[in-house]
N, C-alpha and C. Protein backbone atom coordinates (compact mmCIF):
# COMPACT_ATOMS: atom_id res chain seq x y z
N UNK A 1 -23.03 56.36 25.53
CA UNK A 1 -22.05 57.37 25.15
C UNK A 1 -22.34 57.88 23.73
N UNK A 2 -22.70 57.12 22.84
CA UNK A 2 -22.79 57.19 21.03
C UNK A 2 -24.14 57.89 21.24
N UNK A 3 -25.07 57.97 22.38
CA UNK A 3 -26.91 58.67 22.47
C UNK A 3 -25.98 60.54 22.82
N UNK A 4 -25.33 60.27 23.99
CA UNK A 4 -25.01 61.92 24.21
C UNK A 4 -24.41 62.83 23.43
N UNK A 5 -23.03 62.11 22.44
CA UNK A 5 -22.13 62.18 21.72
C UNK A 5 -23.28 62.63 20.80
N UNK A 6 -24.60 62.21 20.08
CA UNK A 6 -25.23 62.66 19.04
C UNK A 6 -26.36 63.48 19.53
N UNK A 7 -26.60 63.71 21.12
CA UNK A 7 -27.26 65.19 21.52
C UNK A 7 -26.15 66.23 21.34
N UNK A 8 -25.19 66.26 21.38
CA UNK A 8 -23.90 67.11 21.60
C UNK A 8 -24.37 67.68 19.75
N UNK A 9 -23.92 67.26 18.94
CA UNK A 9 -23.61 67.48 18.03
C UNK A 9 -25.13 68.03 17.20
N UNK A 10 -26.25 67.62 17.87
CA UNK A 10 -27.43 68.08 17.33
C UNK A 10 -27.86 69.47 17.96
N UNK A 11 -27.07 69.41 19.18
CA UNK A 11 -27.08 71.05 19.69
C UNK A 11 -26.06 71.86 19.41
N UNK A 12 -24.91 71.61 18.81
CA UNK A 12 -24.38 72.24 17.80
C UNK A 12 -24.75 73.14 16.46
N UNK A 13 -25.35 71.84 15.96
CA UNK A 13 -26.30 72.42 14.52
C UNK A 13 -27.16 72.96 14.79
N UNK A 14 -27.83 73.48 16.16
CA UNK A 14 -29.19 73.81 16.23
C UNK A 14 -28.52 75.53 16.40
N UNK A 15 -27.22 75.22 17.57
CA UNK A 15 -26.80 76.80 17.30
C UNK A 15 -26.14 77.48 16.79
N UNK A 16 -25.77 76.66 15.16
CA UNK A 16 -25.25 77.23 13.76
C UNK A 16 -26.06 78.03 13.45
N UNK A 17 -27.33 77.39 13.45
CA UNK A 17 -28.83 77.68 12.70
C UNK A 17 -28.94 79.08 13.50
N UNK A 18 -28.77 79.22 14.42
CA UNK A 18 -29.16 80.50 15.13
C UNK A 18 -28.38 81.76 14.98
N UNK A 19 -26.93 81.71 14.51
CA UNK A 19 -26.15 82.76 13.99
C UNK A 19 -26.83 83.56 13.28
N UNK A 20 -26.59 85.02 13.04
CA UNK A 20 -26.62 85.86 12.59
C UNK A 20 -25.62 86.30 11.36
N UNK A 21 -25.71 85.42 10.44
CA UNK A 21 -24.41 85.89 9.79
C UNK A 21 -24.62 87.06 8.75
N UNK A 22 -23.21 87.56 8.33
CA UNK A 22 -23.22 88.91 8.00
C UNK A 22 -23.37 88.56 6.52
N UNK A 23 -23.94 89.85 5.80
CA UNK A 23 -24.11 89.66 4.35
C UNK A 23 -22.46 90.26 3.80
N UNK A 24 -22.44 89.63 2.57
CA UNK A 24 -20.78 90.04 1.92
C UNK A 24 -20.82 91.36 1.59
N UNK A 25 -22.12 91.80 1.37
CA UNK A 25 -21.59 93.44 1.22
C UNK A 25 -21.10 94.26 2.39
N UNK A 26 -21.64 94.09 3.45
CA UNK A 26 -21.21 94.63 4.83
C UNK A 26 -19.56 94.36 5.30
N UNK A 27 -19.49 92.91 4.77
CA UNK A 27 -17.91 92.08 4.92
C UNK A 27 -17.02 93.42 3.94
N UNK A 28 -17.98 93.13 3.37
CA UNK A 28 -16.56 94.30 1.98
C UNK A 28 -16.45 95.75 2.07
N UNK A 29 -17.32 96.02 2.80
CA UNK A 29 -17.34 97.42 3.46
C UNK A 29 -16.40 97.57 4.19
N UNK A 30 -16.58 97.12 5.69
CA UNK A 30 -15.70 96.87 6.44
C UNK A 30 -14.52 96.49 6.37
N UNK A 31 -13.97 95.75 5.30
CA UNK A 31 -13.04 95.61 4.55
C UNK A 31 -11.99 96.58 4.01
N UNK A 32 -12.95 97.43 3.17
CA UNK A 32 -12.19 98.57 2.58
C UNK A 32 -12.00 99.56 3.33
N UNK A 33 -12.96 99.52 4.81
CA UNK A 33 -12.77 101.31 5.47
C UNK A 33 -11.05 100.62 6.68
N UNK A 34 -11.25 99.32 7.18
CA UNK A 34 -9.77 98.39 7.66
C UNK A 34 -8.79 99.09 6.67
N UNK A 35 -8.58 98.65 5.28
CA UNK A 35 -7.89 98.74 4.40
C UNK A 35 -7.23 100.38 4.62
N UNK A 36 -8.39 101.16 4.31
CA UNK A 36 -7.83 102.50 4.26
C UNK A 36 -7.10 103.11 5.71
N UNK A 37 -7.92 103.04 7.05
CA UNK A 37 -7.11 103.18 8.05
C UNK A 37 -5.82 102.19 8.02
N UNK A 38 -5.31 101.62 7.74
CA UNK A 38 -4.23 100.63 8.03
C UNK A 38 -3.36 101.83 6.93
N UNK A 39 -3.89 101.62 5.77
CA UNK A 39 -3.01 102.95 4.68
C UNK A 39 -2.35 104.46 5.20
N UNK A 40 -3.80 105.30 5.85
CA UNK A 40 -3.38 106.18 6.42
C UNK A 40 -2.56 106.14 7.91
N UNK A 41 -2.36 104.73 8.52
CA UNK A 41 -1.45 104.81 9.77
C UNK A 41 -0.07 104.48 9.20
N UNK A 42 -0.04 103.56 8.29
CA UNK A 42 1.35 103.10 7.91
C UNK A 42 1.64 104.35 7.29
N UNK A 43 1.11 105.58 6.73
CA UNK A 43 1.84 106.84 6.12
C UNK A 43 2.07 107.58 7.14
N UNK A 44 1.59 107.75 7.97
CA UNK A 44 2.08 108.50 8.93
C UNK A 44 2.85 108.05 10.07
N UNK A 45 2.94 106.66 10.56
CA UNK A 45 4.32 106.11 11.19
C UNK A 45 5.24 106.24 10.50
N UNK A 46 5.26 106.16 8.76
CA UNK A 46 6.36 106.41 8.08
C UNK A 46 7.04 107.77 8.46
N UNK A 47 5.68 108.92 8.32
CA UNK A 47 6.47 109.98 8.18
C UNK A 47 7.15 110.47 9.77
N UNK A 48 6.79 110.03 10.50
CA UNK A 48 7.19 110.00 11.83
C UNK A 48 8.46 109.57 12.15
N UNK A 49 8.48 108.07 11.47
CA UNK A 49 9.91 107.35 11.27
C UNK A 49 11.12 108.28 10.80
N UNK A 50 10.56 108.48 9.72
CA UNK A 50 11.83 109.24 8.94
C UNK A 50 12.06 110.72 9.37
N UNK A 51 10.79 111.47 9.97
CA UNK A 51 11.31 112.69 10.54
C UNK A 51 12.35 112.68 11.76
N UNK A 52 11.99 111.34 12.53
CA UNK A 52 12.60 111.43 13.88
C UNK A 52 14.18 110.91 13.43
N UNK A 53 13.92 110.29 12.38
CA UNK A 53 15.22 109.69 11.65
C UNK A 53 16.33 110.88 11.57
N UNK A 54 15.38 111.98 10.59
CA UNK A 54 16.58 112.38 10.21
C UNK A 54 16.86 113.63 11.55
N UNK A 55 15.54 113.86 12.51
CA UNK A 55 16.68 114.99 13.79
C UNK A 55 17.52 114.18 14.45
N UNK A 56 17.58 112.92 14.66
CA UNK A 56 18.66 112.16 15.53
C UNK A 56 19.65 112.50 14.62
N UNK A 57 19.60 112.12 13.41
CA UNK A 57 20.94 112.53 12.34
C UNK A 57 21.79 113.52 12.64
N UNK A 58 20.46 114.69 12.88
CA UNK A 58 20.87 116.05 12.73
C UNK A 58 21.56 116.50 14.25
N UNK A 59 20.80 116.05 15.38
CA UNK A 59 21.44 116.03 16.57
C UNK A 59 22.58 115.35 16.85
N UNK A 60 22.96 114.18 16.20
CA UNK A 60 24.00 113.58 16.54
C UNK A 60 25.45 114.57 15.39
N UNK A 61 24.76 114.87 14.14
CA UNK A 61 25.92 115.53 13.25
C UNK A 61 26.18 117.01 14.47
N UNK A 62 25.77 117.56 14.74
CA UNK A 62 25.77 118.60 15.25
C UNK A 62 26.82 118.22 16.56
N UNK A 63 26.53 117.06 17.18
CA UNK A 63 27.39 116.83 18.67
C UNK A 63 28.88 116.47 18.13
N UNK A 64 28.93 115.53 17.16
CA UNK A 64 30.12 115.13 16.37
C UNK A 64 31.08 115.62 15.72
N UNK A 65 29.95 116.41 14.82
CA UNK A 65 30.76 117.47 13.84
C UNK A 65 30.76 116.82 12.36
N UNK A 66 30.23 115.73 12.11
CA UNK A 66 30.09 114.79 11.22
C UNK A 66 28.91 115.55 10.04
């Protein structure tokens, strides 16, 4: 069991070794262009929010009289 248990784990490390990992400049790229789409959606759900906000306002003042 302790012979397979240490093939297991040596074919592990063998396919660490084989990753492709990414360089940090690419990480930080990708990073900042995430960053900015996330910026430009949260401004415009905002403005969406608050437009639809205020015609319900305006539709409901109008049915009410409020």
């Amino acid at each position: 069991m302790l012979k397979s248990l240490s093939v297991f784990f040596c074919g592990i490390k063998q396919e660490i070794r084989r990753i492709a990992w990414v360089k940090k400049q690419e990480v930080l790229s990708s990073l900042f262009v995430v960053a900015i789409f996330i910026l430009c959606f949260s401004v415009f759900f905002c403005l969406v929010d608050f437009t639809s906000l205020c015609t319900i306002k305006a539709l409901f003042g109008i049915i009410y009289g409020t």
